[in-house]
N, C-alpha and C. Protein backbone atom coordinates (compact mmCIF):
# COMPACT_ATOMS: atom_id res chain seq x y z
N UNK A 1 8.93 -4.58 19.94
CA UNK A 1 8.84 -4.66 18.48
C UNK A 1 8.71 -3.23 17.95
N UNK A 2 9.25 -3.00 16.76
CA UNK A 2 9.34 -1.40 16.54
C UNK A 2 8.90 -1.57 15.21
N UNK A 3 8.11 -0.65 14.78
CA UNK A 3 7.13 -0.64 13.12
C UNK A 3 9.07 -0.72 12.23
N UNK A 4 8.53 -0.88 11.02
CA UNK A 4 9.15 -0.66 10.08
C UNK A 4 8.63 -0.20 9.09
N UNK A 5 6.85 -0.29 9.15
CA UNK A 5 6.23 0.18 8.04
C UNK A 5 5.35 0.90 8.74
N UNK A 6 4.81 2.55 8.42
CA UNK A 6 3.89 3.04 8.58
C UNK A 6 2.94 3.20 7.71
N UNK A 7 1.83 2.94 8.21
CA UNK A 7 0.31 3.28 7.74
C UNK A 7 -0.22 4.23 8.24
N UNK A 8 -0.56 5.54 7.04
CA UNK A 8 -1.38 6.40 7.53
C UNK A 8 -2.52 6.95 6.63
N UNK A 9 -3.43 6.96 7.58
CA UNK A 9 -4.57 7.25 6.28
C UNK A 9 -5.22 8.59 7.04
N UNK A 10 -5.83 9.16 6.02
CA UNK A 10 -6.39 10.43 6.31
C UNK A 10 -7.26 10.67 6.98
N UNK A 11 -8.32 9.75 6.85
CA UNK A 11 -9.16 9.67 8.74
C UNK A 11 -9.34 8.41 8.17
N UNK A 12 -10.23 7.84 10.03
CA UNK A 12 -10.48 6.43 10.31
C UNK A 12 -11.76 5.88 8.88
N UNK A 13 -11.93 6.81 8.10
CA UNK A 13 -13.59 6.21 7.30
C UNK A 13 -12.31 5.67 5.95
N UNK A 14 -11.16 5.56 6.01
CA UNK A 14 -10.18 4.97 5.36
C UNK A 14 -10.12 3.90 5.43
N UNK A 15 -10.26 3.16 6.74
CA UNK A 15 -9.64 1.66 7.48
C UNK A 15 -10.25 0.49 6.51
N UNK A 16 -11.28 0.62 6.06
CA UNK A 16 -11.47 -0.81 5.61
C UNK A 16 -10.58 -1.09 4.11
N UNK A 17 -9.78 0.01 3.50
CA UNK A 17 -9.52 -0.18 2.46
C UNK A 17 -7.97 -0.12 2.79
N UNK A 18 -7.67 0.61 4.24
CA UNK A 18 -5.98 0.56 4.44
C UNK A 18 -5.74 -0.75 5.55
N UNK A 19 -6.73 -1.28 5.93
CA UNK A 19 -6.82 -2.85 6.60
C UNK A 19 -6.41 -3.82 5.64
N UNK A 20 -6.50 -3.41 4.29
CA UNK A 20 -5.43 -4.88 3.63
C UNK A 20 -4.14 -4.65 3.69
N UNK A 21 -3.75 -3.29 3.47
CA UNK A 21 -2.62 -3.33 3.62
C UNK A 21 -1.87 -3.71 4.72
N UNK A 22 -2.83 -3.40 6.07
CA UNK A 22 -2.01 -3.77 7.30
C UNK A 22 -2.40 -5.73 7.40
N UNK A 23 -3.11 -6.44 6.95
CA UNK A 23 -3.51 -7.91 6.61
C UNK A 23 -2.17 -8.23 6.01
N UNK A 24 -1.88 -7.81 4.75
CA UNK A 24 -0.45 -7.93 4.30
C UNK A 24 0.69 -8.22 4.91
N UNK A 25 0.82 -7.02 5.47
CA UNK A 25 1.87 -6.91 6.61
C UNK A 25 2.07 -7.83 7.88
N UNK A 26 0.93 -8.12 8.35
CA UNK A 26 0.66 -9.09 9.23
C UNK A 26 1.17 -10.53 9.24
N UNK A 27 0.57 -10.93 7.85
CA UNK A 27 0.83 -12.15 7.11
C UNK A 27 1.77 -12.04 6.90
N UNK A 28 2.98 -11.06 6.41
CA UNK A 28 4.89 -11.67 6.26
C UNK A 28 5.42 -11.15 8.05
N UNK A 29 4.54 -10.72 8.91
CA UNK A 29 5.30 -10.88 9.90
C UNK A 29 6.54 -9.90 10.27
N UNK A 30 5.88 -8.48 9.61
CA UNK A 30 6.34 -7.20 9.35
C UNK A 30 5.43 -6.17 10.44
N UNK A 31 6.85 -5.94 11.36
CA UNK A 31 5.94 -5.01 12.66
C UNK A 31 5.54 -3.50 12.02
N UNK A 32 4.04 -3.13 11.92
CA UNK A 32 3.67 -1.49 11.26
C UNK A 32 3.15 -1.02 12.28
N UNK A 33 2.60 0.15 12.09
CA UNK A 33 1.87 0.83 12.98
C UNK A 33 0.96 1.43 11.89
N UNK A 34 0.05 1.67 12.66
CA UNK A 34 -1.11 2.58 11.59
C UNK A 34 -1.64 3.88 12.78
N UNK A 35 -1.79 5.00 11.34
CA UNK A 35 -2.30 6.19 12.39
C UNK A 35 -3.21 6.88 11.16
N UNK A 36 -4.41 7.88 11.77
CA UNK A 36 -4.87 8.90 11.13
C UNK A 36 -4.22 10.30 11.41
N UNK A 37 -3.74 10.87 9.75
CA UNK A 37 -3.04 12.05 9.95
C UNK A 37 -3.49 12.77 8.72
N UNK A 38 -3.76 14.46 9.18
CA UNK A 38 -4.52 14.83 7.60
C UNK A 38 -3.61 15.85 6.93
N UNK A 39 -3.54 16.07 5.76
CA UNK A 39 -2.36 17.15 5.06
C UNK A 39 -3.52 18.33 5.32
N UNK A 40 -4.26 18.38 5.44
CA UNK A 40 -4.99 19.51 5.64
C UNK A 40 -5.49 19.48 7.32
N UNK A 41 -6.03 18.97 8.04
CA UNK A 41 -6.61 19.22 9.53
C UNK A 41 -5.79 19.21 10.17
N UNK A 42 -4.45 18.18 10.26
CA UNK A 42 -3.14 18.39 10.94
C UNK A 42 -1.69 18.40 10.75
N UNK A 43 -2.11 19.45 9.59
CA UNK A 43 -0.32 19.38 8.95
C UNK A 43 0.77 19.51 9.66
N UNK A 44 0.29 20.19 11.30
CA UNK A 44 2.03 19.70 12.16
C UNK A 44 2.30 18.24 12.59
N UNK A 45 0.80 17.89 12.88
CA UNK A 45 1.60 16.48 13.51
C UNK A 45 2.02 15.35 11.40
N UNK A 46 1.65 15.88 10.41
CA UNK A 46 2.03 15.26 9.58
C UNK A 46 3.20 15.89 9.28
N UNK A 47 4.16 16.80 9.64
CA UNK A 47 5.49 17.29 9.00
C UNK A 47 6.35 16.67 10.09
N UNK A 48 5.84 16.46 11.41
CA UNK A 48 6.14 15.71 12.48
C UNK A 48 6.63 14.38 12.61
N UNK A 49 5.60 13.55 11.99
CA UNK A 49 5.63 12.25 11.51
C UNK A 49 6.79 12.09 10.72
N UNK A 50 6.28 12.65 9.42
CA UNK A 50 7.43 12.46 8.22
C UNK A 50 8.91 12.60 8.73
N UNK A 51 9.15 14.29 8.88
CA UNK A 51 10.26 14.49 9.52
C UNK A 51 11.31 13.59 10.41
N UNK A 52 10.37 12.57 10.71
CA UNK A 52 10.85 11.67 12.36
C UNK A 52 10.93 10.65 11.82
N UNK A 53 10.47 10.18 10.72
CA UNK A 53 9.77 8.81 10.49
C UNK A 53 11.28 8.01 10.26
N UNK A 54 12.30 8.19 9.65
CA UNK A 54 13.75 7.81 9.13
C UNK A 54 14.10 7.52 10.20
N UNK A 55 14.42 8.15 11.18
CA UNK A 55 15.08 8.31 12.55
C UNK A 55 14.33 7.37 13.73
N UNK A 56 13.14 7.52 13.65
CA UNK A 56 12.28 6.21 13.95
C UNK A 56 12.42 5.02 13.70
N UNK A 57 12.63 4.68 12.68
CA UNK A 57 13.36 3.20 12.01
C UNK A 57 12.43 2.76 11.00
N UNK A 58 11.31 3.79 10.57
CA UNK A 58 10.27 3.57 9.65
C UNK A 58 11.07 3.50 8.20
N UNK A 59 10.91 1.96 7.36
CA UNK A 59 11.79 1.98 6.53
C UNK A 59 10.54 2.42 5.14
N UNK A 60 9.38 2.22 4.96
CA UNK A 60 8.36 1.83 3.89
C UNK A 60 7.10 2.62 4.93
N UNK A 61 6.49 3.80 4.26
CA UNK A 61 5.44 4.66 4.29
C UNK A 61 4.24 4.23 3.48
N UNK A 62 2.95 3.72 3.46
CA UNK A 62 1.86 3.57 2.98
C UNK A 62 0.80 4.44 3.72
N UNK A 63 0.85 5.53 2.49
CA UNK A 63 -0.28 6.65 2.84
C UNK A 63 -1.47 6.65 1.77
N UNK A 64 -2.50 6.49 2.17
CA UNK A 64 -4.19 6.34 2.07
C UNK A 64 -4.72 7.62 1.76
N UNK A 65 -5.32 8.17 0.74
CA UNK A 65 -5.76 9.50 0.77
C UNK A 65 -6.98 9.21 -0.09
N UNK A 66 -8.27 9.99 0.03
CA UNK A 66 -9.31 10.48 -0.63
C UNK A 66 -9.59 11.76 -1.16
N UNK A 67 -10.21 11.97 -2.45
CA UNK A 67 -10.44 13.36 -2.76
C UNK A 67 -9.56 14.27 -2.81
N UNK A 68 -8.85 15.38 -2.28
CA UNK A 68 -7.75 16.00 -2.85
C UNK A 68 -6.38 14.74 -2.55
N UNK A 69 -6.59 14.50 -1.90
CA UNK A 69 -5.77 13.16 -1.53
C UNK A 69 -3.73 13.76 -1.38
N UNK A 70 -3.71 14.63 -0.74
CA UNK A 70 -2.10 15.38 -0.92
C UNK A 70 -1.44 14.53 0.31
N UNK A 71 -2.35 13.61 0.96
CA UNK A 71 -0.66 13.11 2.57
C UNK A 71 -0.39 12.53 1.68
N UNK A 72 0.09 11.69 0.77
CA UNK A 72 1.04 10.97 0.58
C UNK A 72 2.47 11.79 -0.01
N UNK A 73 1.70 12.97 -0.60
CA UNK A 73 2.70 13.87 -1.13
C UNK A 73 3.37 14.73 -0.27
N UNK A 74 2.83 14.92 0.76
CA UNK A 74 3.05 16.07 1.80
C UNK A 74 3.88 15.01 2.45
N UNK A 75 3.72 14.11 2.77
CA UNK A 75 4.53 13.59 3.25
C UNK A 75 5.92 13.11 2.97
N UNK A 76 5.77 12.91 1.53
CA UNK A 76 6.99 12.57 0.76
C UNK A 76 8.21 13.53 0.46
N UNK A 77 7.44 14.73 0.33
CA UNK A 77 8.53 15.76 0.31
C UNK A 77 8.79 16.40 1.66
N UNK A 78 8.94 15.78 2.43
CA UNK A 78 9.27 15.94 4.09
C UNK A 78 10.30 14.45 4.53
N UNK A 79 10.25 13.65 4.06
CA UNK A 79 11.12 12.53 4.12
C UNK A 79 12.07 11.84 3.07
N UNK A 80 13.22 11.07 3.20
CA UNK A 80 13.72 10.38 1.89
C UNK A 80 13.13 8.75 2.29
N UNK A 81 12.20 8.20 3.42
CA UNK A 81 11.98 7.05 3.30
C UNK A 81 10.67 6.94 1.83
N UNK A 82 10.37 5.80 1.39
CA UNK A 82 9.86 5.74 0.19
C UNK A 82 8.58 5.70 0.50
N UNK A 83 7.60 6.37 -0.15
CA UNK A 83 6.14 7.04 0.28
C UNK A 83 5.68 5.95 -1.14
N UNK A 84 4.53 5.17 -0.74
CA UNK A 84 3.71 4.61 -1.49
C UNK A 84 2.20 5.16 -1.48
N UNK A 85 1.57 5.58 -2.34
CA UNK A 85 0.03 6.15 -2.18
C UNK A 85 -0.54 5.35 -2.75
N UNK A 86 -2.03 5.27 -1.82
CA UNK A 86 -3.09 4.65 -1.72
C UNK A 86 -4.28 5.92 -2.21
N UNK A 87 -4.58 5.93 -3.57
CA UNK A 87 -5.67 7.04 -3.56
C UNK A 87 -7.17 5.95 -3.02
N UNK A 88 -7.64 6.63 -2.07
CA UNK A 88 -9.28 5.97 -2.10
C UNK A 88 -10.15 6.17 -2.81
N UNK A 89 -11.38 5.63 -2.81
CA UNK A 89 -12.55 6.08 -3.42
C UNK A 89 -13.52 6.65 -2.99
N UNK A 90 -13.04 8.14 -2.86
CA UNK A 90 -13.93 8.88 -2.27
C UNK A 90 -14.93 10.01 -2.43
N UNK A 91 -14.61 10.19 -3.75
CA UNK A 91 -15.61 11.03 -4.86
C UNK A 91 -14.87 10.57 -6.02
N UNK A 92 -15.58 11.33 -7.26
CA UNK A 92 -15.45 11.21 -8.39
C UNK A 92 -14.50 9.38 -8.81
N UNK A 93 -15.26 8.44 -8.55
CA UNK A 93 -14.54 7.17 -8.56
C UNK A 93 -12.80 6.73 -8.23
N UNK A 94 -12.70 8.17 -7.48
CA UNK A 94 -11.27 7.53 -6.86
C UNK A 94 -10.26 8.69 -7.70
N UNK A 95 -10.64 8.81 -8.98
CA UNK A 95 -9.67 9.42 -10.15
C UNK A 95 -9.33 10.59 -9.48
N UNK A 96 -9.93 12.00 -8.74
CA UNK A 96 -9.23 12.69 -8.20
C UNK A 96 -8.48 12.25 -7.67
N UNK A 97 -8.37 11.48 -6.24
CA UNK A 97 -7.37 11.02 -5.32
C UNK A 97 -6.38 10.54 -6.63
N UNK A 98 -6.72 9.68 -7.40
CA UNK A 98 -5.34 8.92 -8.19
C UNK A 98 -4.45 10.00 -8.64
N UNK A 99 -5.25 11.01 -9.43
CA UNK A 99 -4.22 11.95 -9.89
C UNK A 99 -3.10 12.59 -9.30
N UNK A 100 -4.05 13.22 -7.96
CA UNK A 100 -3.29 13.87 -6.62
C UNK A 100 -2.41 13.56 -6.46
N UNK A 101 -2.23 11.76 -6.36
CA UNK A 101 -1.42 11.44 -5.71
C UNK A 101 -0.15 10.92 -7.01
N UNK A 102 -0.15 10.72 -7.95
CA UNK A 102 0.16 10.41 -9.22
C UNK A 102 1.19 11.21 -10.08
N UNK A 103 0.74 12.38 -9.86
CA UNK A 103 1.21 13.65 -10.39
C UNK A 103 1.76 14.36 -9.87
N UNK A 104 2.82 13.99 -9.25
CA UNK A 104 3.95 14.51 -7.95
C UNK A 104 4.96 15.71 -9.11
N UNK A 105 5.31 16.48 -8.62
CA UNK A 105 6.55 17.05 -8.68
C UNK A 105 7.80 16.35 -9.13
N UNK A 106 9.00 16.86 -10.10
CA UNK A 106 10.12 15.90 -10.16
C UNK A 106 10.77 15.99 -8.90
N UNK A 107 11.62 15.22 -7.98
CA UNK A 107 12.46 15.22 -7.15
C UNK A 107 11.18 14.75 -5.86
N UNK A 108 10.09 14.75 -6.26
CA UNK A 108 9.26 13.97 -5.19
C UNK A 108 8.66 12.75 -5.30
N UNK A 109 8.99 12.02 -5.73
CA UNK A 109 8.04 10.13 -6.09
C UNK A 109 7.42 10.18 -5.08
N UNK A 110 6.13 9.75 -5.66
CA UNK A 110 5.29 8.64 -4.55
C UNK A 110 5.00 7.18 -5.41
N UNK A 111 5.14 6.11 -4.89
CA UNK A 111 4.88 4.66 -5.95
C UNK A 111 3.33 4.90 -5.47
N UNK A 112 2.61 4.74 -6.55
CA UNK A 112 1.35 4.62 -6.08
C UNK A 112 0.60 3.64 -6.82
N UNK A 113 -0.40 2.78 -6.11
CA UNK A 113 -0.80 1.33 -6.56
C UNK A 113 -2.17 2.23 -7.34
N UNK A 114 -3.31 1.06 -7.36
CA UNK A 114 -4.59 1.59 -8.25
C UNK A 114 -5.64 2.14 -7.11
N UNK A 115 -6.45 2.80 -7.37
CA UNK A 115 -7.59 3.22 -6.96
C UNK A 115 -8.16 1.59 -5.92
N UNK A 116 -8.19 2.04 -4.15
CA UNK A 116 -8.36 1.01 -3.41
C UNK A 116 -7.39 0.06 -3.42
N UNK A 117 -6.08 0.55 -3.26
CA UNK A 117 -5.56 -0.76 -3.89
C UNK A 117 -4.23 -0.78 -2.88
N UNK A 118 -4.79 -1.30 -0.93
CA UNK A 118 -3.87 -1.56 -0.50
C UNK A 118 -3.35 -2.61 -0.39
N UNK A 119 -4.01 -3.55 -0.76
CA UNK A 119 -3.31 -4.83 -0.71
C UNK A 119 -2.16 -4.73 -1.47
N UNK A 120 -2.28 -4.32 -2.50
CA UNK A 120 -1.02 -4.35 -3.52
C UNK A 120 -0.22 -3.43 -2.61
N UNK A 121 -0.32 -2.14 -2.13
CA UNK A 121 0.93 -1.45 -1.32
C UNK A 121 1.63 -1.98 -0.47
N UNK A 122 0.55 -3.06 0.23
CA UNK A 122 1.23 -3.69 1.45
C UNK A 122 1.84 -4.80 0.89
N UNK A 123 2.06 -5.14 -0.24
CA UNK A 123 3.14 -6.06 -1.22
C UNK A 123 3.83 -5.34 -1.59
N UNK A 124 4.03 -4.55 -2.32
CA UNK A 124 4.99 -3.16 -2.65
C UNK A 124 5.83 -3.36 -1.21
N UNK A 125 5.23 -2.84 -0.43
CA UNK A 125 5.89 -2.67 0.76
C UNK A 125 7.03 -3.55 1.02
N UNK A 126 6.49 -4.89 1.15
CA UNK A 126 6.93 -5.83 1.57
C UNK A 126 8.28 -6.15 0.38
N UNK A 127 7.88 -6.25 -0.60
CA UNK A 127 8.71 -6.43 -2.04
C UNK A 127 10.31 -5.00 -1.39
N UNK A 128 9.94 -4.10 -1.31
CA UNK A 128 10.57 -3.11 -0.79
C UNK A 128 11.77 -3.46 0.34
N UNK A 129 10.92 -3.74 1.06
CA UNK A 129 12.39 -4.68 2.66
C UNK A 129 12.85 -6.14 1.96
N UNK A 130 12.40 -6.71 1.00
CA UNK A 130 13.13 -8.00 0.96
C UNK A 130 13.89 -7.78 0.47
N UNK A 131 14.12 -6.56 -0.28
CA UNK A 131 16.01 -5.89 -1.50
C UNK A 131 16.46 -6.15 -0.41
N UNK A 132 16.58 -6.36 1.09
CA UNK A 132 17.87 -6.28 2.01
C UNK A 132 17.16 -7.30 3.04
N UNK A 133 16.21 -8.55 2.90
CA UNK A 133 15.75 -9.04 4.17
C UNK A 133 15.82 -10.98 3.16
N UNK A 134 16.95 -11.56 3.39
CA UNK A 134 16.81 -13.12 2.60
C UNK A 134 15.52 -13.53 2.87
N UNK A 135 15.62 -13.91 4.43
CA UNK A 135 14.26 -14.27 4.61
C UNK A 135 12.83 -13.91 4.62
N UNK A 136 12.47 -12.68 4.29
CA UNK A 136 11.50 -12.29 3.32
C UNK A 136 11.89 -12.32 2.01
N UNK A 137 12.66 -12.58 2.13
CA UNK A 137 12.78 -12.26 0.01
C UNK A 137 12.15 -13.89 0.00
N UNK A 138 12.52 -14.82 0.25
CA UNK A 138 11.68 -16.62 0.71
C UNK A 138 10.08 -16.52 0.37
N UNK A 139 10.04 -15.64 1.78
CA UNK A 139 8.35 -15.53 2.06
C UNK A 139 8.11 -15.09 1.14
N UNK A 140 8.64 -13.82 -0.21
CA UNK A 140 7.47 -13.35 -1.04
C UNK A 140 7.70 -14.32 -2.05
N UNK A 141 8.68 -15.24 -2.46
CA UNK A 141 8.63 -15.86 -3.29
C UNK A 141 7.45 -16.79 -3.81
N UNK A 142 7.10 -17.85 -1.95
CA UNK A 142 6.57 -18.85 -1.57
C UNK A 142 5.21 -17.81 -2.23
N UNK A 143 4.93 -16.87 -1.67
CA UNK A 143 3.25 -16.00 -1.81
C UNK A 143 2.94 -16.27 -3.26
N UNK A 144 4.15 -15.04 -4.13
CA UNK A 144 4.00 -15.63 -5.65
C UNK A 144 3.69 -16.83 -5.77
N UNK A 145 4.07 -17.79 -5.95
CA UNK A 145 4.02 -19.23 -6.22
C UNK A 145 2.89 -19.63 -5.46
N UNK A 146 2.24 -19.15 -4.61
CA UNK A 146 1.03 -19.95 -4.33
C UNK A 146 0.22 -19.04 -4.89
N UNK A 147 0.07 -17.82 -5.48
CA UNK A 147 -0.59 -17.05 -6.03
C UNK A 147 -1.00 -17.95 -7.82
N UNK A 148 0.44 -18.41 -7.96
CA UNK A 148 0.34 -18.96 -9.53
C UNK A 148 -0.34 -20.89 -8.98
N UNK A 149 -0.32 -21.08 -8.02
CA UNK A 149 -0.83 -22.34 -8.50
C UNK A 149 -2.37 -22.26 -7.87
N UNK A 150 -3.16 -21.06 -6.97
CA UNK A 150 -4.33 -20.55 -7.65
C UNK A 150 -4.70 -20.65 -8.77
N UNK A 151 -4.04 -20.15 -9.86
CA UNK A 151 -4.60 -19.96 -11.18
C UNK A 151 -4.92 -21.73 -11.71
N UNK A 152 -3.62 -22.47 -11.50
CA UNK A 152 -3.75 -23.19 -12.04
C UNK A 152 -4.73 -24.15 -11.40
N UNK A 153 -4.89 -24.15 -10.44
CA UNK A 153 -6.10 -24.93 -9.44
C UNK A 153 -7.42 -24.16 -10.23
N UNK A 154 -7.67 -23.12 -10.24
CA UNK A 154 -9.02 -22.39 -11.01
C UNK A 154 -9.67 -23.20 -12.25
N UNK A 155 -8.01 -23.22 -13.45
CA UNK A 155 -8.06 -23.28 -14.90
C UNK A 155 -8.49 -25.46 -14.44
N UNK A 156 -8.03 -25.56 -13.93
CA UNK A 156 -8.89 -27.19 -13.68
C UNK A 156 -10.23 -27.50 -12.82
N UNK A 157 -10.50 -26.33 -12.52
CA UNK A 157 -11.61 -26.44 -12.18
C UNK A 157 -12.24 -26.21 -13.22
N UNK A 158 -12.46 -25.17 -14.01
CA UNK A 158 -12.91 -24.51 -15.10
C UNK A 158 -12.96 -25.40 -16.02
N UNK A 159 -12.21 -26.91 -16.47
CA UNK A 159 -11.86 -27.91 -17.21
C UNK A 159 -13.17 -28.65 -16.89
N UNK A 160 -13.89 -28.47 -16.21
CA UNK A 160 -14.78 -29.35 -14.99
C UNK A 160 -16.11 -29.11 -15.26
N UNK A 161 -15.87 -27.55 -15.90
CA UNK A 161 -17.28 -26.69 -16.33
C UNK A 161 -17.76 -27.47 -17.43
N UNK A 162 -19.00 -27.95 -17.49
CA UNK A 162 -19.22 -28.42 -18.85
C UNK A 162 -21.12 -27.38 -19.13
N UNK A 163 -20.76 -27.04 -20.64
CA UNK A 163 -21.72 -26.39 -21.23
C UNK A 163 -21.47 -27.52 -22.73
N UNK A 164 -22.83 -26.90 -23.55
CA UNK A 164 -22.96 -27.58 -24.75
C UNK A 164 -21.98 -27.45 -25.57
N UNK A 165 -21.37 -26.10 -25.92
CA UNK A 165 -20.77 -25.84 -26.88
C UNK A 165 -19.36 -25.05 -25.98
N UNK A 166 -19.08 -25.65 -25.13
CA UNK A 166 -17.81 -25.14 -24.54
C UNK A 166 -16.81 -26.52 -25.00
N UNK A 167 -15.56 -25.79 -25.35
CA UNK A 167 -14.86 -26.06 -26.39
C UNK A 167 -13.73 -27.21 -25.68
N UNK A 168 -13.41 -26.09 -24.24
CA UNK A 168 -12.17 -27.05 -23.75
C UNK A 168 -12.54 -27.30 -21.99
């Protein structure tokens, strides 16, 4: 089995917030790999990575950063596969990392979700391979749609709530 999606986060004190994204991935049955790589402690093996990552067969990049938060960028302008950033929350409520990663250069995108917010990348992601995969394009449909009849399972529960002066 060979990744198609890489996960990399800037060290391991990342994992519990880049573990949804790889949960994601898991759940549509999308082979990733995950690694720690830093734009600052090991910028060869990250120009390494990037550089290789196309040629590897890595189609979708989800990079995790805190505080100055630059791999997702460093990485992006080293590859044409599509770099998604994950800023963490790792000082100042995340907003450094968001910016960092946010405020790219023209001719460099990174898609970047919200502050902690790999679950959504590892949908991004996924949303990403189904432009060319039928049978994931299925699976994310089915997800949506059980996502919306959550709501509607909630809003009848909520029908259920009774207070004095609650209306409906």
């Amino acid at each position: 089995m060979k990744p198609k999606v890489s996960i990399i986060m800037g060290s391991t004190s990342d994992l519990p917030i880049m573990e949804k994204a790889a949960k994601i991935l898991n759940d549509f049955k999308i082979p990733f790999e995950m690694n720690a790589l830093s734009a600052h402690r090991t910028p060869d093996a990250v120009e390494k990575f990037a550089k290789s990552a196309q040629k590897n067969g890595i189609e979708v990049i989800i990079a995790g950063a805190g505080m100055a938060a630059h791999l997702p960028g460093v990485i992006a302008a080293m590859t044409i596969v599509p770099v998604i950033g994950v800023p963490i929350n790792a000082s100042l409520n995340g907003l450094d990392a968001l910016l960092a990663i946010v405020q790219m250069p023209p001719g460099i995108p990174v898609a970047t979700v919200g502050i902690d917010g790999a679950q959504n990348a590892g949908i991004l992601a996924v949303q990403i391979l189904a432009t060319a995969d039928e049978k994931l394009k299925k699976a994310l449909t089915d997800y949506k749609e059980d996502l919306k009849s959550k709501i509607v399972k909630a809003n009848d529960d909520l029908a259920k709530v009774k207070f004095e002066f609650k209306t409906n």
